[in-house]
Protein backbone atom coordinates (compact mmCIF):
# COMPACT_ATOMS: atom_id res chain seq x y z
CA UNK A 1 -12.09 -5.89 -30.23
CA UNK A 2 -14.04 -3.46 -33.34
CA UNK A 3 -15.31 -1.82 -30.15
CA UNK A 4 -12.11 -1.02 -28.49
CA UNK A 5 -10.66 0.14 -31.65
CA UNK A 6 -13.50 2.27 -32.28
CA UNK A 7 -13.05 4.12 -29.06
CA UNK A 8 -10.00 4.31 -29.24
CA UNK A 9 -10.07 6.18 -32.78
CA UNK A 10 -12.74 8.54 -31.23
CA UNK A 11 -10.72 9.59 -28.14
CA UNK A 12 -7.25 8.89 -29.08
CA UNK A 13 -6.19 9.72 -25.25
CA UNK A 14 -7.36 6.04 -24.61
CA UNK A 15 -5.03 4.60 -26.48
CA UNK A 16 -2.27 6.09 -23.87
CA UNK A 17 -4.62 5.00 -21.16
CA UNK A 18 -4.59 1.48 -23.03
CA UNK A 19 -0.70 1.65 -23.48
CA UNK A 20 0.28 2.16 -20.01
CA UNK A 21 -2.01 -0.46 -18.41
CA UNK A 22 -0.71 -3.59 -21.59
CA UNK A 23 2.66 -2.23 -19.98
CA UNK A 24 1.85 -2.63 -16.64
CA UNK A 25 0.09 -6.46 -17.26
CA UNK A 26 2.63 -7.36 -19.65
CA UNK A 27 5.24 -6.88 -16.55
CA UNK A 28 3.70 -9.06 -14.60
CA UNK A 29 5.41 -12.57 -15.14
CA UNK A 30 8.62 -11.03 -14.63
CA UNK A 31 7.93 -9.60 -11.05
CA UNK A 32 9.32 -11.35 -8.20
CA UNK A 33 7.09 -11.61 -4.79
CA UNK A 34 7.90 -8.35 -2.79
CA UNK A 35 8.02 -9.11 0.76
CA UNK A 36 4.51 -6.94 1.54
CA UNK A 37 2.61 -9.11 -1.40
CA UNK A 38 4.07 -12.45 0.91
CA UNK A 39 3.05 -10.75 4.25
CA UNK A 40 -1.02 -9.65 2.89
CA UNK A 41 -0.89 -12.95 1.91
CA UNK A 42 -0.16 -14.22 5.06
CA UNK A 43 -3.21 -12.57 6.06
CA UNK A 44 -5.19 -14.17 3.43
CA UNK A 45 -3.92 -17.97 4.81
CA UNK A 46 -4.72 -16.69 8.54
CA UNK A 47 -8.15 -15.49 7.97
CA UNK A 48 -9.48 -13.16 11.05
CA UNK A 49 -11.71 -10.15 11.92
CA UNK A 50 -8.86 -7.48 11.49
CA UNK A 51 -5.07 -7.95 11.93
CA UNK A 52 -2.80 -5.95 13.97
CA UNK A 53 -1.07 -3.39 11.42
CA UNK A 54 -3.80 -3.19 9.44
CA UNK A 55 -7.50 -4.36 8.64
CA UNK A 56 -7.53 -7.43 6.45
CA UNK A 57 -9.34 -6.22 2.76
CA UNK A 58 -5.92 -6.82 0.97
CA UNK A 59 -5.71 -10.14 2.57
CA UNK A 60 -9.47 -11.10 1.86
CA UNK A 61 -8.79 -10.30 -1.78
CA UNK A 62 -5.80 -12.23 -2.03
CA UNK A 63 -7.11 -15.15 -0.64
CA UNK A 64 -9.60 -14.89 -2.85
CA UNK A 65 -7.65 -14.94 -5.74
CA UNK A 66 -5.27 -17.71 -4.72
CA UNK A 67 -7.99 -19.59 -3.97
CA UNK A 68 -9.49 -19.50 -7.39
CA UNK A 69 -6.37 -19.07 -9.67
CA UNK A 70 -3.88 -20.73 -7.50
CA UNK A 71 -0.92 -19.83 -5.05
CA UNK A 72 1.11 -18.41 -7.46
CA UNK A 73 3.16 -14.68 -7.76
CA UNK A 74 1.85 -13.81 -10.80
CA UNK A 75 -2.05 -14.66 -9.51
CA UNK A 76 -1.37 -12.56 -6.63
CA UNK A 77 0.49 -9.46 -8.75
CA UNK A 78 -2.86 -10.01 -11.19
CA UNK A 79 -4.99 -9.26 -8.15
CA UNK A 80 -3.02 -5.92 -7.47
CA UNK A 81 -3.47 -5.39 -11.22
CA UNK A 82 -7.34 -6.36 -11.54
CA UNK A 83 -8.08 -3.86 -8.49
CA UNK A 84 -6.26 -1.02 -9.46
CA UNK A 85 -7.69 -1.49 -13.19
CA UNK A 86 -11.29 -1.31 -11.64
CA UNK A 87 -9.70 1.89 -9.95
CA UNK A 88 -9.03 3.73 -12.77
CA UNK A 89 -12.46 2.64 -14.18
CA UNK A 90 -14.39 4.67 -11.47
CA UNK A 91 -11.92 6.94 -11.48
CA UNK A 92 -13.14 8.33 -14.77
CA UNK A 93 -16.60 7.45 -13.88
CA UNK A 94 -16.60 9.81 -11.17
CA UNK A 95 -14.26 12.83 -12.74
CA UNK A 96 -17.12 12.39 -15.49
CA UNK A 97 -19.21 13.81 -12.98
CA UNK A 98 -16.93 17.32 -12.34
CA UNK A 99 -15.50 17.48 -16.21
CA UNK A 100 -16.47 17.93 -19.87
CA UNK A 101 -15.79 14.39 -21.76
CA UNK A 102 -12.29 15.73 -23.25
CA UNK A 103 -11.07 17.30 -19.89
CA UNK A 104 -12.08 13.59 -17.64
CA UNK A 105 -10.10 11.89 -20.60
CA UNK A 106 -7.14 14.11 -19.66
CA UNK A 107 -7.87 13.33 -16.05
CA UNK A 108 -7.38 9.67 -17.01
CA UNK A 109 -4.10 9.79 -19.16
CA UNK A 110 -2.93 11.70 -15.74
CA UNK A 111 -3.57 9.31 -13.25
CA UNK A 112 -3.01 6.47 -15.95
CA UNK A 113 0.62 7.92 -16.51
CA UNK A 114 1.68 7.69 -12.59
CA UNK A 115 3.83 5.84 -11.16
CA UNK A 116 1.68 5.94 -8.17
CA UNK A 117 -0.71 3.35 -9.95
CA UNK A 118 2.04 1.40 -11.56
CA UNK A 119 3.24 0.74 -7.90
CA UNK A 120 -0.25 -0.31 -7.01
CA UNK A 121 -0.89 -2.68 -9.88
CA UNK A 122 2.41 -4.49 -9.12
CA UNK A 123 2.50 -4.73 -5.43
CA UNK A 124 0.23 -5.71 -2.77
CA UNK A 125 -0.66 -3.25 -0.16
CA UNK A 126 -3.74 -2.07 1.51
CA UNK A 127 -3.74 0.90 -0.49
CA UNK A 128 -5.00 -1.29 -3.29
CA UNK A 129 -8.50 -1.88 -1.84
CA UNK A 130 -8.73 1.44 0.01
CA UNK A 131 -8.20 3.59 -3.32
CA UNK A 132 -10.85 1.63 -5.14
CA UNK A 133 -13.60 1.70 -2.62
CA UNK A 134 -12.77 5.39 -1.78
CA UNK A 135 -13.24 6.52 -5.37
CA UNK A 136 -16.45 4.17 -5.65
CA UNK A 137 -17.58 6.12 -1.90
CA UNK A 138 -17.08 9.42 -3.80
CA UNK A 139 -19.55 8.50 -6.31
CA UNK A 140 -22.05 7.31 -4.15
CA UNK A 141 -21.23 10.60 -1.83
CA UNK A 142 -21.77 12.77 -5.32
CA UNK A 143 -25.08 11.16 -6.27
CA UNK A 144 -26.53 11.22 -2.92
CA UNK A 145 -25.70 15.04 -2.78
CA UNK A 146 -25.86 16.35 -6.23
CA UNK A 147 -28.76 14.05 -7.48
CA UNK A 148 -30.56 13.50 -4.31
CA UNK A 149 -30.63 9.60 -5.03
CA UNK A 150 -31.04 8.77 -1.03
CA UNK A 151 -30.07 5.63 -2.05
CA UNK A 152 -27.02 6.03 -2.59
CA UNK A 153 -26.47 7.45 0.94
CA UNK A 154 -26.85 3.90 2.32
CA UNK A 155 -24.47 2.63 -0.15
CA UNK A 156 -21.73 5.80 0.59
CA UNK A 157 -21.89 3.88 4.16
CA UNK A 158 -20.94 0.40 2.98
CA UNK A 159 -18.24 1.99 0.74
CA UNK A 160 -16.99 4.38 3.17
CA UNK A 161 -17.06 0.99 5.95
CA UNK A 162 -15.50 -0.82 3.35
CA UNK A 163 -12.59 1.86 2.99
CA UNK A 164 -11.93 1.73 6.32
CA UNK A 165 -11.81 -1.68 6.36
CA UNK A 166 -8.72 -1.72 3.94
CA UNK A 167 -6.82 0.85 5.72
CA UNK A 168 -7.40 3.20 8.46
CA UNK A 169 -6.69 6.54 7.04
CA UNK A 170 -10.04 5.70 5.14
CA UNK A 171 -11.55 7.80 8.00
CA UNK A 172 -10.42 10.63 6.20
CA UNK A 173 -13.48 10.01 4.38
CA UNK A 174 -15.91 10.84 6.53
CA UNK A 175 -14.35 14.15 7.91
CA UNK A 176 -13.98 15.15 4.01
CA UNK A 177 -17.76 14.59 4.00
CA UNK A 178 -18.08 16.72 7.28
CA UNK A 179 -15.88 19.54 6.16
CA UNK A 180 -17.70 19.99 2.68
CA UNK A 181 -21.25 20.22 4.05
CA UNK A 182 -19.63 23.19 6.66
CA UNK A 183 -18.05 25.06 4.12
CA UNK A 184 -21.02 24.58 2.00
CA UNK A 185 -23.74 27.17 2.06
CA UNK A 186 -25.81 25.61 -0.22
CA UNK A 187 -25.51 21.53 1.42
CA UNK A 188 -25.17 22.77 4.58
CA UNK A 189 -28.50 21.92 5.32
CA UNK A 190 -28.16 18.01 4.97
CA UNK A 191 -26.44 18.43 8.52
CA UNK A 192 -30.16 17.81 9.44
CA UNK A 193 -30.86 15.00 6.87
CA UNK A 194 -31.56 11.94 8.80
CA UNK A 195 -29.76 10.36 5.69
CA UNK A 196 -26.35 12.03 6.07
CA UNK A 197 -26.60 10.17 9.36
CA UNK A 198 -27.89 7.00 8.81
CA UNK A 199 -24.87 6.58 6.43
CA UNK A 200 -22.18 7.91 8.65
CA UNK A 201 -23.84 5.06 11.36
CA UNK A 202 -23.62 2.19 8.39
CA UNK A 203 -20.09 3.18 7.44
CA UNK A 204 -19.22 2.62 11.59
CA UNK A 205 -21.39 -0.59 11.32
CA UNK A 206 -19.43 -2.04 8.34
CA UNK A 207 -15.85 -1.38 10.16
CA UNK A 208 -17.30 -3.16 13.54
CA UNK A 209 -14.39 -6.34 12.75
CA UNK A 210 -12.16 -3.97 13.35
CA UNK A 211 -13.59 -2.74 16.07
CA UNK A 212 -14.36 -6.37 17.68
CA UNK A 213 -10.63 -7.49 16.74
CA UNK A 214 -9.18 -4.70 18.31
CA UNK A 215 -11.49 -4.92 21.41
CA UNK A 216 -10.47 -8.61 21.61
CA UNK A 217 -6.90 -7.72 21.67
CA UNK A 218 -6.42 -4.77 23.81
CA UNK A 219 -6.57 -2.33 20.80
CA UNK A 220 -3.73 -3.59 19.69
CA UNK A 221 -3.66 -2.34 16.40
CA UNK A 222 -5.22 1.08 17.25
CA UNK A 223 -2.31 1.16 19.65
CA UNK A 224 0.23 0.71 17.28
CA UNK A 225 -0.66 2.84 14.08
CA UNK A 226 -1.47 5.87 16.67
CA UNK A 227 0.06 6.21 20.03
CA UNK A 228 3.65 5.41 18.69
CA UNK A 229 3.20 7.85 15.99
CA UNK A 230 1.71 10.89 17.91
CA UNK A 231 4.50 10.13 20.46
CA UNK A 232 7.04 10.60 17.73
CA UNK A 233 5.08 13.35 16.64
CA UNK A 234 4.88 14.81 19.79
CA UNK A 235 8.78 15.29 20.15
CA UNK A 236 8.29 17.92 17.38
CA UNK A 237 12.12 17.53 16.07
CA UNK A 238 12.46 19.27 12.99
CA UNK A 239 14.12 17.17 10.56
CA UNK A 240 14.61 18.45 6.75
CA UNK A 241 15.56 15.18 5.21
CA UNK A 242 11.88 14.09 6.50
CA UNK A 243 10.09 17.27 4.02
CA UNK A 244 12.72 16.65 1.12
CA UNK A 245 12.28 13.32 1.55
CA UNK A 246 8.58 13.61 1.00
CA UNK A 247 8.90 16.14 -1.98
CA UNK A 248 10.86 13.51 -3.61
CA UNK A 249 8.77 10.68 -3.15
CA UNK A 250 5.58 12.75 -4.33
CA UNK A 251 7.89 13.73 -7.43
CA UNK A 252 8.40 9.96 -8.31
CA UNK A 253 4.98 8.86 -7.59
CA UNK A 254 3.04 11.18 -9.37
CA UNK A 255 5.60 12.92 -12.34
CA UNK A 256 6.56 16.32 -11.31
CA UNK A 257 4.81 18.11 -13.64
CA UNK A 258 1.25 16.36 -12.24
CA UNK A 259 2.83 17.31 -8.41
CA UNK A 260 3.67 20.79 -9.96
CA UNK A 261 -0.19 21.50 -10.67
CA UNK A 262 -1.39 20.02 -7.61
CA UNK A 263 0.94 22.31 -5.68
CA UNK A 264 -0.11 24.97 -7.48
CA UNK A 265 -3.54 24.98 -7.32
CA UNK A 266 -3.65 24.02 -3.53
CA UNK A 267 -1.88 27.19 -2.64
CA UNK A 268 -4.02 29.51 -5.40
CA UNK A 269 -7.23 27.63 -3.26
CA UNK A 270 -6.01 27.97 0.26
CA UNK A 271 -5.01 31.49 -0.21
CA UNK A 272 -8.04 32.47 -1.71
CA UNK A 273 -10.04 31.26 1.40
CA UNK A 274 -7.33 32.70 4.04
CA UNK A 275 -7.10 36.06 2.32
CA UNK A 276 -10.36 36.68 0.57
CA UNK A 277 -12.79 34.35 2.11
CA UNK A 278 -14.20 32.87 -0.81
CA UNK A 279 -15.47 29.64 -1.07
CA UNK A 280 -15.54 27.70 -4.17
CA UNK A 281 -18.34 26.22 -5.97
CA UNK A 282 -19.68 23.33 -4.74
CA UNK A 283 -18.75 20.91 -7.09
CA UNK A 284 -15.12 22.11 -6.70
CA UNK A 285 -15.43 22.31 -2.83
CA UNK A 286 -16.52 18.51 -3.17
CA UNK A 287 -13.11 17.64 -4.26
CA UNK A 288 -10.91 19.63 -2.15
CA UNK A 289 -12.83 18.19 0.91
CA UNK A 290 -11.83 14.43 0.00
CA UNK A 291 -7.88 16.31 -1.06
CA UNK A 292 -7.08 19.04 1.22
CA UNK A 293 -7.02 17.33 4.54
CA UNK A 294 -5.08 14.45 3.47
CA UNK A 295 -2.96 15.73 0.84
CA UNK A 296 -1.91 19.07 2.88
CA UNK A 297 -2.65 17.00 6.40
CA UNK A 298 0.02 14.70 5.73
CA UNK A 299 2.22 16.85 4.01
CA UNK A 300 2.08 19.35 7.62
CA UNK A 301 3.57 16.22 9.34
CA UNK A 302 6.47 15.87 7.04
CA UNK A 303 9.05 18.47 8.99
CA UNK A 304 8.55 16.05 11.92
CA UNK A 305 7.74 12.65 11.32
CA UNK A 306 8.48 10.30 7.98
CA UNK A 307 5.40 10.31 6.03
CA UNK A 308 5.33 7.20 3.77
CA UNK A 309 4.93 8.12 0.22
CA UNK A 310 1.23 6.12 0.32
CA UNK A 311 -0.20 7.71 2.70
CA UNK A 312 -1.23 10.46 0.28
CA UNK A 313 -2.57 8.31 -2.61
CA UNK A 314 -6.06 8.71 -1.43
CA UNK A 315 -5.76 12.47 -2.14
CA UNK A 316 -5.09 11.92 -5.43
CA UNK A 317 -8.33 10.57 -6.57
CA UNK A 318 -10.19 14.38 -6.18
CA UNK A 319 -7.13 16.30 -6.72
CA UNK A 320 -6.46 15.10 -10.19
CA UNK A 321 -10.06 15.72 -11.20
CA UNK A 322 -8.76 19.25 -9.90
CA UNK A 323 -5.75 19.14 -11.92
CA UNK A 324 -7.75 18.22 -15.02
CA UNK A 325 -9.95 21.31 -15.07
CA UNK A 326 -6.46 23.55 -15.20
CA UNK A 327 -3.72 21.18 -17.17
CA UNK A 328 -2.92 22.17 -20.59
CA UNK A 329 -2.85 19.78 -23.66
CA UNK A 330 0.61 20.67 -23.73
CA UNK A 331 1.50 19.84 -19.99
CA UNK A 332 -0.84 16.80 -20.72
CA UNK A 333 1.91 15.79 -23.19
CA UNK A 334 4.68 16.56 -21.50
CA UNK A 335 3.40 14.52 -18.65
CA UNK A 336 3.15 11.36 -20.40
CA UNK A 337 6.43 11.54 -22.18
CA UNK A 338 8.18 11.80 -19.12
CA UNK A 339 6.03 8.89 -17.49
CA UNK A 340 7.09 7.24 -20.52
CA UNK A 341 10.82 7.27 -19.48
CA UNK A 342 10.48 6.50 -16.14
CA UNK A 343 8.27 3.66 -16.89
CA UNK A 344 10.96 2.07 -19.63
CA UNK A 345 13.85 2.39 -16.43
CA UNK A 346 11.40 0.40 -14.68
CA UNK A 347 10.88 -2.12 -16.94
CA UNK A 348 14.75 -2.21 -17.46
CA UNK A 349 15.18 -2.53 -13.60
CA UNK A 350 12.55 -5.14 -13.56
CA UNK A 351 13.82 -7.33 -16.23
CA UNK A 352 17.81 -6.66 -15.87
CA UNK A 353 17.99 -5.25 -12.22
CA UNK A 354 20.85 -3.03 -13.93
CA UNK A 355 20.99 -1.30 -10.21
CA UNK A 356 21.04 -3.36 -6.89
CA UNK A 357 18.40 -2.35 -4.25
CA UNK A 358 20.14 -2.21 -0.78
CA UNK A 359 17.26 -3.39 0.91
CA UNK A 360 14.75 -6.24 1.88
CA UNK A 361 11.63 -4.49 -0.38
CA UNK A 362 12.93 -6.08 -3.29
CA UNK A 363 11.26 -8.82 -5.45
CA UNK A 364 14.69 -10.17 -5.99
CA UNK A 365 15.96 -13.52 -4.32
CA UNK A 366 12.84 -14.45 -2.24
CA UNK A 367 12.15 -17.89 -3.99
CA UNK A 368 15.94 -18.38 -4.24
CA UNK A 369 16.40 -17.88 -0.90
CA UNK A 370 13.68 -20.55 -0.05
CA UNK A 371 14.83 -23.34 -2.37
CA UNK A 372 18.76 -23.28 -0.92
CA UNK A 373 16.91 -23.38 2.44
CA UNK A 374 15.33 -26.43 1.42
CA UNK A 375 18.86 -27.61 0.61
CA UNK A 376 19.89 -26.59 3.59
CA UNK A 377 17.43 -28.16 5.81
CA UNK A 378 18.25 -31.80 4.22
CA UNK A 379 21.95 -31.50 6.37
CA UNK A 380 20.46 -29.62 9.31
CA UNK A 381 17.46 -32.01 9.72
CA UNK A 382 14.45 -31.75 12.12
CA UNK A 383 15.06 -28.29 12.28
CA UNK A 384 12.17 -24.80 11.89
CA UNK A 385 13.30 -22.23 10.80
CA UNK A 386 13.06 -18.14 11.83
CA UNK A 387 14.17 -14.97 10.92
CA UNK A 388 14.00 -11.39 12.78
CA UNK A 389 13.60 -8.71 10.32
CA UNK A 390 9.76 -7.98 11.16
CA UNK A 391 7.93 -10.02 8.53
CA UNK A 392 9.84 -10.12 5.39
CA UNK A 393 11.79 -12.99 5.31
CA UNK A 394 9.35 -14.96 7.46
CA UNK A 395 6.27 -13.87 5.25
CA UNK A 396 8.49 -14.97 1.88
CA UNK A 397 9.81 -18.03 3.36
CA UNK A 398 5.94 -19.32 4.58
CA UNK A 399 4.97 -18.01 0.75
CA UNK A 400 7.43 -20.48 -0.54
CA UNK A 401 7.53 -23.01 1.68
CA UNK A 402 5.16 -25.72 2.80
CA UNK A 403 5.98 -25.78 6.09
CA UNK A 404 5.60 -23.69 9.52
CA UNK A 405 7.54 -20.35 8.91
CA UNK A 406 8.61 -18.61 12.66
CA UNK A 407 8.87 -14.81 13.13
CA UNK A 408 11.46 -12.94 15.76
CA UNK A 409 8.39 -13.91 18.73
CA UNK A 410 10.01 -16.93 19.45
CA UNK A 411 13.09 -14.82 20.39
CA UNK A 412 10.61 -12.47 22.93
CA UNK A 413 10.42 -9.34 20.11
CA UNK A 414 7.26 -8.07 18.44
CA UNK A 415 6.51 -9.77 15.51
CA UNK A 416 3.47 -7.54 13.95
CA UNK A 417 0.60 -10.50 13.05
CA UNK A 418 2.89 -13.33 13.95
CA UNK A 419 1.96 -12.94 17.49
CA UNK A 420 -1.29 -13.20 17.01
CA UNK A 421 -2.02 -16.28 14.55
CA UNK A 422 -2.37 -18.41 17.89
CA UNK A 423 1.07 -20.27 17.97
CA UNK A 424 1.98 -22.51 20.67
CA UNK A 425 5.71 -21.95 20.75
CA UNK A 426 5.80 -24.74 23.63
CA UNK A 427 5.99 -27.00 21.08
CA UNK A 428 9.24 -25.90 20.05
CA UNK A 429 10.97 -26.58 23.23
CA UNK A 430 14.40 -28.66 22.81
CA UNK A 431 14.49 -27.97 19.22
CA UNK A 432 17.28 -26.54 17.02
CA UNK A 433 16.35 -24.00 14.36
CA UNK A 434 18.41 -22.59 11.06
CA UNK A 435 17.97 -18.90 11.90
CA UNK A 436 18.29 -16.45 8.15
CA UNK A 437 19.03 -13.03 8.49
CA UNK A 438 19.29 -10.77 4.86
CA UNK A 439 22.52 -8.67 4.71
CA UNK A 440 21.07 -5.38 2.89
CA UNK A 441 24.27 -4.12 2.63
CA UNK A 442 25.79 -7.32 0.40
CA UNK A 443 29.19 -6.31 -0.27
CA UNK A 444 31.38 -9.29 -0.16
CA UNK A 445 30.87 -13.53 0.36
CA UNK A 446 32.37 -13.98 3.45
CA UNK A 447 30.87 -15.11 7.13
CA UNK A 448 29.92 -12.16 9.52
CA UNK A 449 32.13 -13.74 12.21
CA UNK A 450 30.11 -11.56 14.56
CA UNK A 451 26.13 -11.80 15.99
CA UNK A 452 24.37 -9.13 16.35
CA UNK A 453 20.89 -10.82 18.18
CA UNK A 454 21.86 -11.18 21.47
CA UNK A 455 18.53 -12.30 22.16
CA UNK A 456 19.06 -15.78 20.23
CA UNK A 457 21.91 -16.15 22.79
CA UNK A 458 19.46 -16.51 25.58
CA UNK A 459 16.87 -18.51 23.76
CA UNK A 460 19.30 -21.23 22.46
CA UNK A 461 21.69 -23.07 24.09
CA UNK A 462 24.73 -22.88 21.06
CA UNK A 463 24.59 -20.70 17.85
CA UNK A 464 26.71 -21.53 15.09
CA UNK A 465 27.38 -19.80 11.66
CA UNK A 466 27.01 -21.35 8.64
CA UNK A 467 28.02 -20.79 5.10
CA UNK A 468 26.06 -17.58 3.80
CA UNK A 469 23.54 -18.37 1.27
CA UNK A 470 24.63 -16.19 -2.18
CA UNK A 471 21.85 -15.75 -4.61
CA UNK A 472 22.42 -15.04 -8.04
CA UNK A 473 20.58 -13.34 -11.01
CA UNK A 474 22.06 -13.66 -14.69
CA UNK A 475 25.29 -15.06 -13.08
CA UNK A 476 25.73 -12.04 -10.80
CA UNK A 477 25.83 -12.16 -7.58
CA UNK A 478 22.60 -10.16 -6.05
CA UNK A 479 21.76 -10.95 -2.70
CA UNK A 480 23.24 -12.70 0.44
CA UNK A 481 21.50 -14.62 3.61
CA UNK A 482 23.51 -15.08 6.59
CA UNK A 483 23.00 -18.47 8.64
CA UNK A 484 23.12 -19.52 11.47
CA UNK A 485 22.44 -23.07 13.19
CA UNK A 486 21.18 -22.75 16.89
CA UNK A 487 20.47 -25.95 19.14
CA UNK A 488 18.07 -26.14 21.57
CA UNK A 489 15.25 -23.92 21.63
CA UNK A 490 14.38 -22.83 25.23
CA UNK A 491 10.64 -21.60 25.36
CA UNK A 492 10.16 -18.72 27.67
CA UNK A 493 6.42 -17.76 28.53
């Protein structure tokens, strides 16, 4: 404890550091399960090679967790917080590297202050594991090239494999590691290192799971996170709520004075290379390899396509080192006051939920929602239960619940991983089921008097609708379940 205070009185930027991750852990009990932390979890309790929306890191970790803490929200919220917390620890190992002590400090209270990493410590996503072995790959990458430790080109493999194993855009990795030694004049030479190779061949050998999963299963899950996006893609409509949508997003995620700088220095870089055809140093051309291409990459997609907000976390890692070298002590301060504010409106959301959130990613009403079932299922006995949103309510449900949760498959629609767990829906034949399907857009108590899954009608012989299921938080009335009863399964191969 001496030793923390210690450090804390010689770089009094730690103590903000400190302040926002105490805030962060001290939320923790009071978060609900989101539907994604029920869903990697699901993962976790169906252990496999891969999976078929993403490779299975956040599910390995979670199950590894629940396994030694117990199943339990906060134990799997406390893994999203222990991995992001080891994040931010390399994190300032590596901008160490690029940055005096004060200005790697600054880099810290910068990433500290995001809501980007707030997000990450309290939710469960495979962004949690990627941005952790990413920034531990870029330390590896900088020691095998800067220090000539060959070592450490071996372990750049495993941690560029292991990337890739938490999420594919990991592969960004390796190209940033491509483009750098091109633009380099003085590393270009490693192009003939028998090292630079031998770790590009480990990093494919650590992701061959993947590989075998998805050669098991018709690519499946290659399939799905590319040819249905470069087909959208493709189309090349030009929507401006997609780009403003993104701005926004970025804005929230990372403060807007941090997004400010990163704009800012992005275009002063790019235009010096289009215009003037100067390179930077290498150190510098280090980090925009492992930034540019993801963080401009994704952001070129944006007037076409919906680019999730975390698909540009990655970039972050190298382009805050970036920002660090340019930010002011005065920005610095004005960044973590208003990070400040927005993380007290989040705590107030979290622990009042002063505004309702018209949608199913919410950690409200989840273990509600599985207790009235209970209730329910004592009048409606001998019956499963389903729902047809995707994953959410299934994945919270089988969180909550110890028995069999079904997914929309047994209606004939894609169900992401629930189709591929292995379930013999034969079984279910001549059964009757209590179907749950979330109204998002809860505005009053009453029955829906209308269906609007007109493939139940063809898998069940009778559907009938029940009472809704109203779930309330501090005697208001938050969320709202429709429910129907449907006799006699009929199992279609």
């Amino acid at each position: 404890m001496n030793t923390i205070k210690n450090l804390i009185k010689k770089h009094p930027a730690l103590a903000i550091v400190f302040g926002f991750q105490i805030f962060r852990f001290s939320l923790l009990p009071f978060m609900g399960l989101m539907p994604q932390d029920a869903y990697y979890h699901f993962y976790g309790e169906n252990l496999s090679l891969s999976y078929f929306d993403h490779p299975g890191m956040i599910g390995y970790i979670l199950r590894g967790f629940t396994e030694v803490l117990g199943k339990t929200v906060f134990v799997i919220k406390l893994a999203d917080f222990v991995i992001t917390s080891f994040t931010l620890l390399s994190f300032f190992k590596l901008a160490n590297y690029f940055l005096s002590k004060t200005k790697a400090l600054r880099a810290l209270v910068l990433i500290s202050s995001t809501l980007c990493f707030s997000i990450l410590s309290f939710n469960s996503t495979p962004d949690v594991p990627l941005l952790l072995f990413w920034t531990l790959s870029l330390i590896s990458l900088y020691k095998a090239i800067f220090e000539q430790q060959k070592w450490h080109w071996i372990f750049a493999g495993i941690l560029m494999g292991l990337s890739f194993d938490s999420k594919y855009t990991a592969l960004l990795l390796q190209i940033g590691l491509l483009i750098f030694l091109a633009f380099s004049n003085q590393y270009r030479k490693l192009f003939l290192s028998p090292w630079l190779w031998l770790s590009l061949f480990i990093s494919v050998l650590v992701t061959f799971p993947v590989w075998w999963w998805n050669y098991q299963n018709d690519f499946a899950s290659f399939a799905f996170q590319g040819s249905s996006r470069t087909g959208k893609i493709s189309k090349f409509e030009i929507s401006p709520n997609f780009f403003f949508g993104a701005i926004a997003h970025q804005l929230l995620l990372l403060i807007p004075i941090l997004f400010g700088i990163l704009i800012t220095f992005t275009y002063k870089y790019i235009k010096r290379a289009l215009l003037k055809f100067k390179v930077p140093k290498a150190k510098t051309l280090f980090l925009l390899a492992f930034f540019i291409p993801t963080f401009v990459g994704f952001f070129a997609l944006t007037p076409v396509y919906w680019v999730k907000m975390n698909w540009l976390m990655p970039s972050y890692i190298s382009g805050i080192i970036i920002a660090g070298m340019f930010i002011s002590k005065k920005l610095i301060k004005a960044q973590v006051i208003f990070s400040t504010i927005l993380h007290v409106l989040v705590a107030a959301q979290i622990l009042f939920y002063l505004a309702p959130v018209k949608s199913d990613d919410t950690w409200i009403g989840w273990k509600e929602l599985a207790n009235e079932t209970k209730i329910l299922q004592k009048k409606y006995t001998n019956t499963f239960l389903f729902a047809a949103d995707s994953y959410k309510t299934s994945a919270a449900l089988n969180f909550f619940l110890e028995e069999k949760i079904y997914s929309q498959n047994i209606i004939g629609l894609s169900a992401l991983h629930f189709d591929y767990i292995g379930d013999d829906l034969s079984i279910l034949n001549g059964k009757n089921a209590l179907f749950l399907d979330s109204d998002t857009r809860f505005k009053n108590k009453e029955k829906k008097n209308s269906f609007n899954h007109p493939e139940i009608t063809t898998y069940f012989d009778k559907v009938t609708e029940l009472d809704p299921i109203i779930i309330k938080r501090n005697g208001k009335e938050v969320r709202k379940f429709w429910v129907y009863y449907c006799a006699n399964y009929q199992y279609k191969k």
